[in-house]
Each structure stands twice: as structure tokens, then as C-alpha cells.
Protein backbone atom coordinates (compact mmCIF):
# COMPACT_ATOMS: atom_id res chain seq x y z
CA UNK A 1 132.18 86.27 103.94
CA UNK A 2 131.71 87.76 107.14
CA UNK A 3 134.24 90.54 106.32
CA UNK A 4 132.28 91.44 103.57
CA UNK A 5 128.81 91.25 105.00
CA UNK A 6 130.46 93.78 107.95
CA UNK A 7 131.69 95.72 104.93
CA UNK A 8 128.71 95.89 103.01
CA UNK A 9 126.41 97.10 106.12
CA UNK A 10 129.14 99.55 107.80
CA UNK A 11 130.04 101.18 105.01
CA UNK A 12 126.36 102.15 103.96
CA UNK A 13 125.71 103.36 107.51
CA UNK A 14 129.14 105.21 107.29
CA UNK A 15 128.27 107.18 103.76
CA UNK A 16 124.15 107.32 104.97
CA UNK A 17 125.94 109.83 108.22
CA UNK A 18 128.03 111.48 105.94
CA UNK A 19 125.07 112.39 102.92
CA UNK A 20 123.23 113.65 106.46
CA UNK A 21 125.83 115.26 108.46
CA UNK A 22 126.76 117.23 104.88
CA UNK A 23 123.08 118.13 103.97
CA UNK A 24 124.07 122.22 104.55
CA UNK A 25 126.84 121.78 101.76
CA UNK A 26 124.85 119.53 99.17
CA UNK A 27 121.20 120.43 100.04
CA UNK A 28 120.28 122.85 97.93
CA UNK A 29 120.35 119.87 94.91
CA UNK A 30 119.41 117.43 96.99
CA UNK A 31 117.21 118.10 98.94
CA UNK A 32 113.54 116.94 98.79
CA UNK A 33 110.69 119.41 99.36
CA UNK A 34 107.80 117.99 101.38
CA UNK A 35 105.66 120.01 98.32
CA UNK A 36 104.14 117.58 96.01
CA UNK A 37 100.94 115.21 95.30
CA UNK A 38 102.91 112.59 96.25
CA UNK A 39 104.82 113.45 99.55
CA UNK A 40 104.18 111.94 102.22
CA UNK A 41 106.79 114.16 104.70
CA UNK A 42 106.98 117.19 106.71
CA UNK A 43 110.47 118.75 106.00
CA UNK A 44 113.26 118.43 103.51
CA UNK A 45 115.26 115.45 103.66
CA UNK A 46 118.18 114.41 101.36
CA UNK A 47 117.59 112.30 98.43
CA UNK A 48 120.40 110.94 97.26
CA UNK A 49 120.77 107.68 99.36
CA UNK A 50 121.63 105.82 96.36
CA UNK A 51 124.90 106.85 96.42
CA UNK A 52 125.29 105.28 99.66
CA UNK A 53 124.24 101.51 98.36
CA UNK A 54 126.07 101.83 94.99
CA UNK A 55 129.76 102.49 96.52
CA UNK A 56 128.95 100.59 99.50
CA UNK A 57 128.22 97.49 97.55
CA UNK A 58 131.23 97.97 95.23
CA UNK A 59 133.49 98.19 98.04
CA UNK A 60 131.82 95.10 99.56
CA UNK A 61 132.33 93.11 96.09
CA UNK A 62 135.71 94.39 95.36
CA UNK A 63 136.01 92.47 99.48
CA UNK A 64 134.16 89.37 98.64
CA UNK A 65 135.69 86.04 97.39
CA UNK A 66 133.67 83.40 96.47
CA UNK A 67 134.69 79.83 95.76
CA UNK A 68 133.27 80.18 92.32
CA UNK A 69 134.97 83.04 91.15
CA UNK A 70 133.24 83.43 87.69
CA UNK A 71 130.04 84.68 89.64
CA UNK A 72 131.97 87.66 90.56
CA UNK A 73 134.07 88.37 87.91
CA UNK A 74 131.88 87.06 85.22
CA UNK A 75 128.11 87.90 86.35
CA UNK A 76 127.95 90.49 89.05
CA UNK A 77 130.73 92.42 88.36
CA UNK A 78 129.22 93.42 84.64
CA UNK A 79 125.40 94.05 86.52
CA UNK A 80 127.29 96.39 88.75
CA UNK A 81 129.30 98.62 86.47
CA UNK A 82 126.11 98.16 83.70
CA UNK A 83 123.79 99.48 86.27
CA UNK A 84 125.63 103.01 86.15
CA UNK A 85 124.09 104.52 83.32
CA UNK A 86 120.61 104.04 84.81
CA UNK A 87 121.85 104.97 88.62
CA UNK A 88 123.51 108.15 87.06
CA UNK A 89 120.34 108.94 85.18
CA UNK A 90 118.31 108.65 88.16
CA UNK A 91 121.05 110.69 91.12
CA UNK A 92 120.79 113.58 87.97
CA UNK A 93 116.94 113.90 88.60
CA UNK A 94 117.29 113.75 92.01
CA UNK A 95 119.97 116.68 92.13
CA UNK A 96 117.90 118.44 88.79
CA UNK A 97 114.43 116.83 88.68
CA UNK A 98 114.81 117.47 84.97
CA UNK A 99 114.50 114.04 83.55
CA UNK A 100 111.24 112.56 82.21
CA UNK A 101 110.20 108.97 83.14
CA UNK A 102 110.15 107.76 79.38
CA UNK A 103 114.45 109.18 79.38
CA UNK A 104 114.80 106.60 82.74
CA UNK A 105 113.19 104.06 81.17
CA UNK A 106 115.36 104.09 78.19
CA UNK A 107 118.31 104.62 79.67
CA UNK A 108 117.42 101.46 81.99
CA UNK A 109 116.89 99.63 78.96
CA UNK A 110 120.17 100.41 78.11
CA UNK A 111 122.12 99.31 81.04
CA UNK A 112 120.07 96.07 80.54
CA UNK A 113 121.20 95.55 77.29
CA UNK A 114 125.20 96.16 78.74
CA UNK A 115 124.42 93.06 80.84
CA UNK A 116 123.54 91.05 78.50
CA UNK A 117 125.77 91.52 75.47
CA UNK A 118 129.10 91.54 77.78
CA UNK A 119 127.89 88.02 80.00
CA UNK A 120 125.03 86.96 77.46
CA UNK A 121 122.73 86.86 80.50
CA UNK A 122 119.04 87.20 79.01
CA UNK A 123 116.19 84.80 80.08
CA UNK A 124 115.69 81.56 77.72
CA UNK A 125 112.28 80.57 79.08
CA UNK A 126 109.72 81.67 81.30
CA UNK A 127 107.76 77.97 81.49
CA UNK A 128 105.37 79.51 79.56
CA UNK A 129 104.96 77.53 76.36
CA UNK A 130 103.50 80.36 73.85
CA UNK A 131 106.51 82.75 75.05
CA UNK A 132 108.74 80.23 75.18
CA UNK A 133 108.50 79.43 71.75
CA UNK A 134 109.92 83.06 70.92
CA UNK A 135 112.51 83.27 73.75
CA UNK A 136 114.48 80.63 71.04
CA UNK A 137 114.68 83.27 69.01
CA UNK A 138 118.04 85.49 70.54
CA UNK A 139 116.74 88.87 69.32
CA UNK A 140 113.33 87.96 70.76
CA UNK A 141 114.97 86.95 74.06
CA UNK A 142 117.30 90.04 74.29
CA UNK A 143 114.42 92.15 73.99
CA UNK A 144 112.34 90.14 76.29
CA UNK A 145 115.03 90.31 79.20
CA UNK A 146 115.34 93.97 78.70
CA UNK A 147 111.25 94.37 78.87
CA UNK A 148 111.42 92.54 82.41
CA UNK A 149 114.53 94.30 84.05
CA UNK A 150 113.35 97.86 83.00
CA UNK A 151 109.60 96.84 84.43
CA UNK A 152 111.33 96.01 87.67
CA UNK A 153 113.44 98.82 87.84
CA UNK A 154 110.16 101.25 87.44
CA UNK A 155 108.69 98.57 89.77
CA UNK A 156 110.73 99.44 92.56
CA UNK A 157 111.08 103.42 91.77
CA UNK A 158 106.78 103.62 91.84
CA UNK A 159 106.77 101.47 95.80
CA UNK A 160 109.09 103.86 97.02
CA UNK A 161 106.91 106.26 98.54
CA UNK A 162 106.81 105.42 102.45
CA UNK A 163 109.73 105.11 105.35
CA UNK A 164 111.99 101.64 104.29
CA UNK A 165 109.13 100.36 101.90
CA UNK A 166 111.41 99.78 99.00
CA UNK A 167 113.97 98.74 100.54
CA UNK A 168 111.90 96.59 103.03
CA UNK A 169 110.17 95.25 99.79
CA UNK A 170 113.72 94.52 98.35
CA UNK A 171 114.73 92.52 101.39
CA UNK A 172 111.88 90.65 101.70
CA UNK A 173 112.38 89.80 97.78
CA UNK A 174 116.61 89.24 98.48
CA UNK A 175 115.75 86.79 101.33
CA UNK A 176 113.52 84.69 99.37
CA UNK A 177 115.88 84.18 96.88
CA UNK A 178 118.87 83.61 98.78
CA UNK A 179 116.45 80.70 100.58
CA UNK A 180 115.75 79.49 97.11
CA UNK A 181 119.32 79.12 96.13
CA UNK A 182 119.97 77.11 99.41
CA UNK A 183 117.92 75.47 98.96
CA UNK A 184 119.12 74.46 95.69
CA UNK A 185 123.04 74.54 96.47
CA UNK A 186 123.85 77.52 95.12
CA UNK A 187 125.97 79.04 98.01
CA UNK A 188 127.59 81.64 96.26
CA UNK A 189 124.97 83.26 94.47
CA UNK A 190 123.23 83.10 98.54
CA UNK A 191 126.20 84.85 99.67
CA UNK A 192 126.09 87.24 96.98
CA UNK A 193 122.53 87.85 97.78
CA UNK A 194 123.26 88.78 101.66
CA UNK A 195 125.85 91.03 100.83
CA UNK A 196 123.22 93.08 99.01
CA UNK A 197 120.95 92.35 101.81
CA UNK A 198 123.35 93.40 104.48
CA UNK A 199 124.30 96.90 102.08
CA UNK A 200 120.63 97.80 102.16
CA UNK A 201 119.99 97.17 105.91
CA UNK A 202 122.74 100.05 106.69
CA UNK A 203 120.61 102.72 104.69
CA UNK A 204 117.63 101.12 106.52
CA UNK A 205 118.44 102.86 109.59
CA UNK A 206 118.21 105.58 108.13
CA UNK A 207 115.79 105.67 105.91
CA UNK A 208 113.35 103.71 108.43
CA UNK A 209 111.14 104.62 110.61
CA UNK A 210 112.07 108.40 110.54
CA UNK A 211 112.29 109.00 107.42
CA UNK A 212 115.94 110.70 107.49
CA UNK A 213 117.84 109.70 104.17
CA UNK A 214 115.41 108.85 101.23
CA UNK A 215 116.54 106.09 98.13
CA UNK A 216 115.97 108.74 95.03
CA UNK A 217 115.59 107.68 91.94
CA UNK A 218 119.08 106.62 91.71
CA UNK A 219 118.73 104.13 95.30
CA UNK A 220 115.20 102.92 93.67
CA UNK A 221 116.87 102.20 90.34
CA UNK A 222 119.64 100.89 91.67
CA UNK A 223 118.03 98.76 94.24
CA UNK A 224 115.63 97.54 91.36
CA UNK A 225 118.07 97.00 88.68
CA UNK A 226 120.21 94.77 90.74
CA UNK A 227 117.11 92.95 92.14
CA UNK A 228 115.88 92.20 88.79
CA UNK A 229 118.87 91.17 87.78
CA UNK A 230 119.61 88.69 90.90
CA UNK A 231 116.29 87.25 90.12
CA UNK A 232 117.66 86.06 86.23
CA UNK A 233 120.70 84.66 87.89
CA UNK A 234 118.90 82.33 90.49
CA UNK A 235 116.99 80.84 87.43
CA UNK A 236 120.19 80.83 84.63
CA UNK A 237 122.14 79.38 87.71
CA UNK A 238 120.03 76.66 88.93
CA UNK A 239 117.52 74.95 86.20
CA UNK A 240 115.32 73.50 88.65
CA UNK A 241 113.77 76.80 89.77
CA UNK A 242 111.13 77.98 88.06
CA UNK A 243 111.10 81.82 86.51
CA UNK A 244 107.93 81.95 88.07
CA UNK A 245 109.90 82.27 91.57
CA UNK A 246 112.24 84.70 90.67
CA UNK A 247 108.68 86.86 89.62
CA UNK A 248 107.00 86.07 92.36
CA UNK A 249 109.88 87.18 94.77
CA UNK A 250 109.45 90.32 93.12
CA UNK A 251 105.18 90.21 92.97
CA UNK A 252 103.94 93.59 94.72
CA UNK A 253 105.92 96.08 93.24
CA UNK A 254 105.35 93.96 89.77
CA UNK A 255 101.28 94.00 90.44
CA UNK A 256 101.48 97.97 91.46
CA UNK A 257 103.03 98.87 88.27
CA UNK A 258 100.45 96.77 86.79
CA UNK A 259 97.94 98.66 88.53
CA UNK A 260 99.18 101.49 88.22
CA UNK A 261 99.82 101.63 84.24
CA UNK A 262 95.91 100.38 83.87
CA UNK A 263 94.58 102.52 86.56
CA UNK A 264 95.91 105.77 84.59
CA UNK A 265 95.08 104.59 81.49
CA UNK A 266 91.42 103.90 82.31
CA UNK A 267 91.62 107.29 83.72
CA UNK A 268 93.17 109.16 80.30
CA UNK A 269 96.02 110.18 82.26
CA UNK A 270 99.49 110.03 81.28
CA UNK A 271 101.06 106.43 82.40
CA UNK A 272 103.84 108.23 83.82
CA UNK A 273 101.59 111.14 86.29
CA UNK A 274 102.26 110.23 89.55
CA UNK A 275 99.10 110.03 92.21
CA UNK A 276 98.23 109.22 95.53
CA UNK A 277 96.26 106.54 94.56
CA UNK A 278 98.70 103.21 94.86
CA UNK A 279 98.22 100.55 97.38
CA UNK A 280 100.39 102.00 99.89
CA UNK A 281 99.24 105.15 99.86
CA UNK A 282 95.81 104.48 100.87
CA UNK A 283 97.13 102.64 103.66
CA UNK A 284 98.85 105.52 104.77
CA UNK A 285 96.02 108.05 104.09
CA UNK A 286 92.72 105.68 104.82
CA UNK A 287 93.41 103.38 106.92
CA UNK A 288 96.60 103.92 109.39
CA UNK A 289 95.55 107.94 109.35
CA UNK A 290 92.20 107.38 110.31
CA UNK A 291 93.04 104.97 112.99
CA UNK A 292 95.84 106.40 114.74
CA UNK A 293 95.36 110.47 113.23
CA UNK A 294 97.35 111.54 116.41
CA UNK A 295 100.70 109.75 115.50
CA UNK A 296 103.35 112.11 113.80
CA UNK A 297 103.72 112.07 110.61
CA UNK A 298 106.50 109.82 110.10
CA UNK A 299 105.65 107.30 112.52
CA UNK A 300 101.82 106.73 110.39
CA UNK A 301 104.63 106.71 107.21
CA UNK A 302 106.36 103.94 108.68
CA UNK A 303 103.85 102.34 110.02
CA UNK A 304 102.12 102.03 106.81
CA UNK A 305 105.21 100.90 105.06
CA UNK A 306 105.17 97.13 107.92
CA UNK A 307 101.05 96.85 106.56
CA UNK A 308 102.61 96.59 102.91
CA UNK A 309 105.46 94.64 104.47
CA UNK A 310 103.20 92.07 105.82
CA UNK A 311 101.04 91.69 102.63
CA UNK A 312 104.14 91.92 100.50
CA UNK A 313 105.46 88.83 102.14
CA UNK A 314 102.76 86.72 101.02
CA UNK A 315 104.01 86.03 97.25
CA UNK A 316 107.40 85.92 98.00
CA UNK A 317 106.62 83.20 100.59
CA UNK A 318 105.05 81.19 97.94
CA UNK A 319 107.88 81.45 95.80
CA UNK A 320 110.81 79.94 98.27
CA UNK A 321 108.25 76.93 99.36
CA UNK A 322 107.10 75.91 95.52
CA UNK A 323 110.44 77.09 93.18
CA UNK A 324 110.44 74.44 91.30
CA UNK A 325 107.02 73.85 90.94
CA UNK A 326 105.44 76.13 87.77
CA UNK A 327 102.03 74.75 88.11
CA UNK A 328 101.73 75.85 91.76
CA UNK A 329 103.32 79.08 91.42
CA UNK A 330 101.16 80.36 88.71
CA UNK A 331 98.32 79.56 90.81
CA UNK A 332 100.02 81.23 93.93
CA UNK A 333 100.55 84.27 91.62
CA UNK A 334 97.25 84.48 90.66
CA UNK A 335 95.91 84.45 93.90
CA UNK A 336 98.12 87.08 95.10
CA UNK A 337 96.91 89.06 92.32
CA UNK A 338 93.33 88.60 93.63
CA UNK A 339 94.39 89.24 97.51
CA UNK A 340 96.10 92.66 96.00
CA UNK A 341 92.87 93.57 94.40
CA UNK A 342 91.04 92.86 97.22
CA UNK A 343 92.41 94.61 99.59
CA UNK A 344 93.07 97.60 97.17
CA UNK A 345 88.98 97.63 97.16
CA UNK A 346 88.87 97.82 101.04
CA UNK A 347 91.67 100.37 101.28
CA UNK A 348 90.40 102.62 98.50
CA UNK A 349 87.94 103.82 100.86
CA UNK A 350 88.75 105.73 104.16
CA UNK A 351 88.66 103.47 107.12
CA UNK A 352 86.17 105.07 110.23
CA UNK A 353 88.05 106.43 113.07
């Protein structure tokens, strides 16, 4: 395991240098401008980062022997090699920026539905008694699963918009579950769960605080399909956790899509316009801006991204501590949903100097 952990973080730091060191041969695709009503840099930096995670982590699995071998070969294996349609959709845009949101979305959908008719991995309840009376149904629960996953993978594409946020948000997501399935015996799936975790800490350095490698679509897909996907596992695995955990592990980027989708629609624009109006872009522009205007650029980015870190944490907290407790989660859910919308309310307006 510690082989593979290594593996996992040095080759992502290893093909990170390369994507950067190789920017003059590759840049005019993948390059991304600073122009935009959502950019948040200063100069062009490569966006193709994804690539580093994806053949990082399949070297890293192709290294990594569990004692239960069926979660590899059976489970993770198929997420990985499913998850290339919707990582190949997204490194296209990101090299072409031709490719509507609505084509991602279906095409993450699709890789979805690869998981789950090769290892008939789809969610069976969600302790919800009303929904759980359809989940019995397999056409009901197919299309249910495939709902979820594709919301999380647009989750985690609409938070990346700051130094590390995505992948900070990912981590912080990872962790709790791989304390959840200690805490419930599941080693393997934890040491699956590090191995991702250790893969995403070597584009970290990168990609945190200074902004030099970005995820792309095809990192934030990725990093969101596979998420999504870890989260059905530690509840298919182990019975005693609640699905409840698994979404409240993944809570921020959940509520910002949320909040996002009604936000625009209240507003008549298209669902899919992108703004400057999400939770952690008012931190950046209200409140860490107006405090500390003199910073450079990417260090207020960065900055930003630890105040989202640090609220972030909150759900995913409640999550390890009450997993198998549905009663207590739902009410921890609901009152992250009120913190978010709180302090969405005090960050919508620009802090005083």
C-alpha cells in the first residue's frame, strides 16, 4: 500500500512538471486565457491537469493489491475505464472549447450507465421512504444512480473556479469517507480512497496556491465522477452507513449546483451561463479583495479557496461522526443548507475595506 500511495502522488507531480515544462509545444490548445466572466487569473496557464490524475491513478491501481481483490477488479477497475468517455469529453473542450454543457452532461450520463450495467452498481435506497419505494423498481434505480453521479460530476466542474478548491473540496470529501469506512471495517475500500487522495495531492502542488496547472473540465469530471462514484461504494459496501453520508461528504459543491440551477432560473438565464455570482466567488471578489486588495492576484485566489475550505468542512464533518444515523444527518444537512445560505447573504455584498 505504501508503494502505491508513493505511486499515486509521484507520478501526478511527475506528469503535472511535464504538462508545464511542455506548455510551448501544447499551449496553443491548452492553454487558458485569463479573458472571461469567470476568470479569476492573470496569465495563461495550462488546462489540461486531468490528464495528470487519470494516468496517474491508473498506474497507481494497476500497483495496488488489496486483500479483497474483487474491489479492484470488480468495482474500481470498471469506474475507471467507464469514466473515459466523460474525461475525454471534457480534455476535448479544454483543447477546443467547442462542447456545450448539455453534450457533458450526457455523455456523463453515459459513463454512469457503463458502471452500472458491467458491476450492477446503482443505489437501492436513499433512507428516504417515498424514493425508496421506486428505487425497487431496477429501471427506476438505474436512472436514479445516473441522476446523482452526473449532478456530482457538474457539482465538482461548477466549484472549480479558485487555486486547489476542487480538489481541496474533493479531499476534504475523500477523507471523510475513508474515516467512515474505518470506521466501519472496510479497509480496502479506505485504502482505495487514499490512493485517490494521495493522486490528487501531487496536482495540488501545482495547482495550489499559484495557480500553475488548472483541473479542466476533464480533471473536474474526472475528479467528480470518481468521487461520486466512491461515495455509492461506501454505502453498497457497508449497510450500516447511511446514503445520507456519502451526500453529505459531498454537500457544498451539491448545494452550489443547487444554487446555482435556481439562482439562473429565477434570473431567466440559461441554467448552463456561467457567472461570477457562486459562493466562492464572492469570497474572492467581496470579501478577501476588499480586505487584503494589495495581495497578488493569486495569493487573494488561494486564499479564498481555504475560506470555502473551512466552511466546506462543516457537512462533511457531520457525515463521518453520524454515518449511520439518517435521522441526524438529515438534520445536519439541513442545517448546512441554512449556514450556506447564510453566509451566501453576507458575502453577496462587498465587505468594507
Amino acid at each position: 500500500m505504501t508503494f502505491t500511495l508513493s505511486a499515486g502522488f509521484a507520478f501526478s507531480l511527475l506528469f503535472s512538471w511535464v504538462i508545464i515544462r511542455t506548455r510551448h509545444l501544447h499551449g496553443k490548445f491548452s492553454l487558458d486565457q485569463e479573458v472571461g466572466v469567470q476568470k479569476l487569473h492573470t496569465q495563461p496557464t495550462p488546462r489540461v491537469g486531468g490528464l495528470s490524475i487519470f494516468f496517474a491513478l491508473l498506474i497507481a491501481t494497476i500497483s495496488w493489491q488489496p486483500e479483497d481483490s474483487s474491489i479492484k477488479t470488480q468495482q474500481f477497475l470498471p469506474i475507471l475505464i467507464a469514466s473515459l468517455p466523460v474525461f475525454l469529453i471534457g480534455l476535448w473542450n479544454d483543447l477546443f472549447k467547442n462542447v456545450g454543457v448539455l453534450w457533458r452532461l450526457i455523455v456523463a450520463a453515459l459513463s454512469t450507465l457503463l458502471v452500472i450495467l458491467s458491476g450492477d452498481l446503482k443505489l437501492v435506497t436513499v433512507d428516504f421512504f417515498l424514493i425508496d419505494f421506486f428505487l425497487k423498481n431496477p429501471a427506476f434505480s438505474m436512472a436514479f444512480t445516473t441522476l446523482a453521479i452526473a449532478g456530482i460530476v457538474h457539482a465538482f466542474n461548477i466549484v472549480d473556479g479558485l487555486n486547489g478548491l476542487a480538489i481541496g473540496l474533493a479531499v476534504i470529501s475523500l477523507a471523510m469517507m475513508a474515516g467512515i469506512c474505518y470506521a466501519s471495517g472496510d479497509i480496502d475500500l479506505a485504502g482505495l480512497i487514499l490512493v485517490l487522495i494521495s493522486t490528487l495531492l501531487g496536482i495540488l502542488l501545482f495547482n495550489f496556491p499559484l495557480g500553475r496547472l488548472f483541473l479542466g473540465d476533464s480533471g473536474a469530471y474526472l475528479i467528480g465522477f470518481l468521487v461520486g462514484w466512491i461515495a455509492v461504494l461506501v454505502v453498497l459496501r457497508n449497510p450500516q452507513v447511511s446514503p445520507w453520508a456519502g451526500l453529505l461528504c459531498c454537500a457544498l459543491p451539491v448545494v452550489e449546483t443547487l444554487a446555482s440551477i435556481y439562482r439562473r432560473l429565477r434570473s431567466g438565464h440559461p441554467v448552463g451561463s456561467p457567472d461570477l455570482h457562486h459562493f466562492h466567488s464572492l469570497i474572492k471578489l467581496n470579501v478577501v479583495s476588499r480586505v487584503k486588495p494589495g495581495w497578488p492576484l493569486h495569493y487573494r485566489n488561494s486564499a479564498a479557496a481555504v475560506l470555502v475550505w473551512l466552511v466546506a468542512i462543516t457537512g462533511p464533518l457531520g457525515g463521518l461522526i453520524f454515518y449511520d444515523n439518517t435521522f441526524v444527518l438529515i438534520l445536519w444537512f439541513s442545517g448546512f443548507c441554512i449556514l450556506y445560505g447564510v453566509l451566501y447573504l453576507f458575502v453577496r455584498q462587498p465587505a468594507k475595506p
